[in-house]
N, C-alpha and C. Protein backbone atom coordinates (compact mmCIF):
# COMPACT_ATOMS: atom_id res chain seq x y z
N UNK A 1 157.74 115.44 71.82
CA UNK A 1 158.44 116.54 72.47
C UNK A 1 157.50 117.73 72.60
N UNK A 2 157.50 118.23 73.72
CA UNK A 2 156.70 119.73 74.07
C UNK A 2 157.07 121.25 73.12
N UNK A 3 156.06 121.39 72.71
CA UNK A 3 156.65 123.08 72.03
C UNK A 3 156.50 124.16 72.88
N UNK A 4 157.26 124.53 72.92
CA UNK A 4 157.49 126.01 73.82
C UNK A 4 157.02 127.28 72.91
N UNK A 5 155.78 127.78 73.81
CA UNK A 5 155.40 129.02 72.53
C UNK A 5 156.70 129.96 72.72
N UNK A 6 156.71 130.63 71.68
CA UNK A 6 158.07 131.95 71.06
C UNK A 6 157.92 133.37 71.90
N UNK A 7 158.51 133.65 72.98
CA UNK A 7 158.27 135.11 73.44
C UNK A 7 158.69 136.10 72.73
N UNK A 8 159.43 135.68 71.38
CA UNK A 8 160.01 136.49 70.35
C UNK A 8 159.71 136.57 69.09
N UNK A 9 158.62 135.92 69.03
CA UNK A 9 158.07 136.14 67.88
C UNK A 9 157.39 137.25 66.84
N UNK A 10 156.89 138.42 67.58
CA UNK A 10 156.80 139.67 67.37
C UNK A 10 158.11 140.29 67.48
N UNK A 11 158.85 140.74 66.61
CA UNK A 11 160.35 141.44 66.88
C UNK A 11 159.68 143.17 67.44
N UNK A 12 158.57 143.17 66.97
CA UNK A 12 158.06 145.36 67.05
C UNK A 12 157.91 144.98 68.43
N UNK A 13 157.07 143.55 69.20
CA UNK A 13 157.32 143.65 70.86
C UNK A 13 158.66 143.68 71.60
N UNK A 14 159.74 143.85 71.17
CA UNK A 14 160.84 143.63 71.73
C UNK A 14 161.02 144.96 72.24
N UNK A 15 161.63 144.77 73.76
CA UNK A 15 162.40 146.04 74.30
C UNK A 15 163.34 146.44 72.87
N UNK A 16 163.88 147.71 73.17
CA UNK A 16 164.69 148.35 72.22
C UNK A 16 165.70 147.66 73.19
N UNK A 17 166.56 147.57 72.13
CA UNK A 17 168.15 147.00 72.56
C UNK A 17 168.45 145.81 72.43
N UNK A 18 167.34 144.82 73.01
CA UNK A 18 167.35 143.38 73.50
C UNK A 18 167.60 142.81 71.77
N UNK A 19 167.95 141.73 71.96
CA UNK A 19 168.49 140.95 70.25
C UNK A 19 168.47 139.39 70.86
N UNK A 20 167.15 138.66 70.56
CA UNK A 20 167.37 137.00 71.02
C UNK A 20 168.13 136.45 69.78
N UNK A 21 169.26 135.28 70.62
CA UNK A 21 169.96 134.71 69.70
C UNK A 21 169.87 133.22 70.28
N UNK A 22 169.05 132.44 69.14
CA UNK A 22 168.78 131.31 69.63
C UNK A 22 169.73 130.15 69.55
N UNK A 23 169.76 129.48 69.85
CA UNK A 23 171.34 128.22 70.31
C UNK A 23 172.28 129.26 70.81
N UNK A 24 172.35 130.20 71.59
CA UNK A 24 173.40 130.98 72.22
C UNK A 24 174.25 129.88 73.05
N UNK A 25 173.63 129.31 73.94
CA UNK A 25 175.00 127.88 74.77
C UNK A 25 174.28 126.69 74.25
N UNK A 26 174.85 125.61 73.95
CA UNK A 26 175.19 124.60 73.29
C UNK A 26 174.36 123.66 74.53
N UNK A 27 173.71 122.60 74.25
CA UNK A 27 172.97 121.91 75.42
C UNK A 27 173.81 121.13 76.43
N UNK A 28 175.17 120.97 76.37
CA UNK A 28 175.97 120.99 77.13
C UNK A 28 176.37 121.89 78.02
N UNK A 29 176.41 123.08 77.56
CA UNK A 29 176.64 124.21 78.21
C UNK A 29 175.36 124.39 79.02
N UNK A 30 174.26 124.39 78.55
CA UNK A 30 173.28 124.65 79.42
C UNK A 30 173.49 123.71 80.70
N UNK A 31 173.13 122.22 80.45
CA UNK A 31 173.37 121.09 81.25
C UNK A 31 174.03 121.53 82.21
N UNK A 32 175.63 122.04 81.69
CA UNK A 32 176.81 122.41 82.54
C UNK A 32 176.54 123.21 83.52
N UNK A 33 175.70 124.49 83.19
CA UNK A 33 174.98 125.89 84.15
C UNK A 33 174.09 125.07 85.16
N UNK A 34 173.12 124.86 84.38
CA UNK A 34 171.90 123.90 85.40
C UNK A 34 172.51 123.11 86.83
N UNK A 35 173.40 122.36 86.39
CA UNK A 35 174.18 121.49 87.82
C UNK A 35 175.12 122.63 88.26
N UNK A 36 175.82 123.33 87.86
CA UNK A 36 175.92 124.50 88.85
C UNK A 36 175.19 125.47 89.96
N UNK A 37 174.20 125.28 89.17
CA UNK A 37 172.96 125.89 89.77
C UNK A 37 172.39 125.01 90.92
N UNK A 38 172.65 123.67 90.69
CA UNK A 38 171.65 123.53 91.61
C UNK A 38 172.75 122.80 92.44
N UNK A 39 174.14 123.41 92.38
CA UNK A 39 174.89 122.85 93.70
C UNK A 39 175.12 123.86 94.95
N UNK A 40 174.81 125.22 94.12
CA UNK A 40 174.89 126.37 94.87
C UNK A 40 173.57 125.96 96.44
N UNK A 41 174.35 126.60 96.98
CA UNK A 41 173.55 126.59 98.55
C UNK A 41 172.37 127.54 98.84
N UNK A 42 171.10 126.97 97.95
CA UNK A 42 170.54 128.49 97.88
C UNK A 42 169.31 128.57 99.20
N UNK A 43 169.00 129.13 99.05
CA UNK A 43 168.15 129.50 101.06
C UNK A 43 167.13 130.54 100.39
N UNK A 44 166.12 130.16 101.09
CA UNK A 44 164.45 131.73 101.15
C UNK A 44 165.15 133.03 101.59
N UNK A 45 164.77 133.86 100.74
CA UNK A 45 165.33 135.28 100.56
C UNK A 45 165.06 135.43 102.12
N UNK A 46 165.20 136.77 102.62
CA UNK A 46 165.49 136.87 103.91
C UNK A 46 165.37 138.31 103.73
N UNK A 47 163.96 138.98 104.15
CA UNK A 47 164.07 140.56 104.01
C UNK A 47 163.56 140.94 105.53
N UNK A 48 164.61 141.18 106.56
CA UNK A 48 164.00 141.72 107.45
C UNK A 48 163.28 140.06 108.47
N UNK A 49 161.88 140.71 108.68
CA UNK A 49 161.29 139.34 109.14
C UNK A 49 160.86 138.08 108.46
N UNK A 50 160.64 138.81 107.19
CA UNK A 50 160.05 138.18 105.63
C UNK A 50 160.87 137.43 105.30
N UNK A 51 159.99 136.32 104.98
CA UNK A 51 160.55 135.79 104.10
C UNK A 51 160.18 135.16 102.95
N UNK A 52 160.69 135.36 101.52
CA UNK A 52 160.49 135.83 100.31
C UNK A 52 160.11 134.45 99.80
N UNK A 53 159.50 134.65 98.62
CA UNK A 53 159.21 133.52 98.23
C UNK A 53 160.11 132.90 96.72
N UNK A 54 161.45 133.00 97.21
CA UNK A 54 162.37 132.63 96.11
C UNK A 54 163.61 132.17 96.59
N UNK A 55 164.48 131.58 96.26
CA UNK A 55 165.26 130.52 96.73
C UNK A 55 166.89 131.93 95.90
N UNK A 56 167.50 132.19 97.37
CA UNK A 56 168.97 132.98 96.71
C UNK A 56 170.37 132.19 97.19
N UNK A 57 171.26 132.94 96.87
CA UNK A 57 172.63 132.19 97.38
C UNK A 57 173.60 134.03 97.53
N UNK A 58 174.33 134.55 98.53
CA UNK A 58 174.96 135.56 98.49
C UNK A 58 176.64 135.60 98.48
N UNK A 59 176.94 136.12 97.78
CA UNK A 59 178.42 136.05 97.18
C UNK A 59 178.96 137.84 97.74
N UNK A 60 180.06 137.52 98.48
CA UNK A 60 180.36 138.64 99.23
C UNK A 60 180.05 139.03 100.60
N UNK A 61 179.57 140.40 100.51
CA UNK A 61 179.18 141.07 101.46
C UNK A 61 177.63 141.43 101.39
N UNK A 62 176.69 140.87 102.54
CA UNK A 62 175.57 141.25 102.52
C UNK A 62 174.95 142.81 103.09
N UNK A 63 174.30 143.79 102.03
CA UNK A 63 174.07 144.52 102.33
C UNK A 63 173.56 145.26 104.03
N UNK A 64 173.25 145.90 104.82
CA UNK A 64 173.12 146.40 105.94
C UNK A 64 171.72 146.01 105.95
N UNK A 65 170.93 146.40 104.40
CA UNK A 65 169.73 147.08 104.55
C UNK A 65 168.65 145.34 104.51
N UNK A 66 169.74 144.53 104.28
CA UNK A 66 168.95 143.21 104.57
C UNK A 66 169.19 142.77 105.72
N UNK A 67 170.05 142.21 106.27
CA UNK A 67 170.50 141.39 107.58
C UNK A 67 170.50 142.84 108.69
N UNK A 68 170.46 143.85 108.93
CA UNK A 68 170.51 145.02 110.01
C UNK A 68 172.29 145.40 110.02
N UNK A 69 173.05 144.54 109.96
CA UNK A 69 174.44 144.65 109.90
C UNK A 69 175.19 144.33 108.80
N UNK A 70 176.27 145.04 108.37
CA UNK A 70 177.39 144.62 107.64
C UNK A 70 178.29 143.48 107.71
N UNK A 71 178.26 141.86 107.11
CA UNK A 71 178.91 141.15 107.20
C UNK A 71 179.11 140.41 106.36
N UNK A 72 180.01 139.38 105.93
CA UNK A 72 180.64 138.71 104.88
C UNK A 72 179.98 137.60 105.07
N UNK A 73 179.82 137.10 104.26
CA UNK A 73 178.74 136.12 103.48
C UNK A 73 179.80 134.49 103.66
């Protein structure tokens, strides 16, 4: 099995506030998120003419300042 180095291993590097809590979802739960994730309809960001190099999905109403107009998703 692969070891994953610790991004938390220094606690004095931690943002103030932040608190890692490890086994937070259960590997089912993760599993469960993951295939959610990847049923969502996700599409290349879309800024203008650009286009981004990350995969989104929009819930609602898309801002003006992306698409030029106000419309429901």
């Amino acid at each position: 099995m692969l070891s994953q180095l610790s991004m938390f291993a220094d606690e004095s590097a931690q943002p103030e506030g932040l608190h890692y809590q490890p086994d937070f979802i259960s590997a089912q739960e993760e599993a469960a998120l993951i295939g959610n994730i990847r049923a969502l309809p996700l599409a290349p960001f879309q800024f203008g003419i650009y286009e981004g190099k990350r995969r989104v999905v929009f819930f609602g109403v898309l801002s003006p300042r992306f698409s030029g107009r106000r419309q429901s998703s």
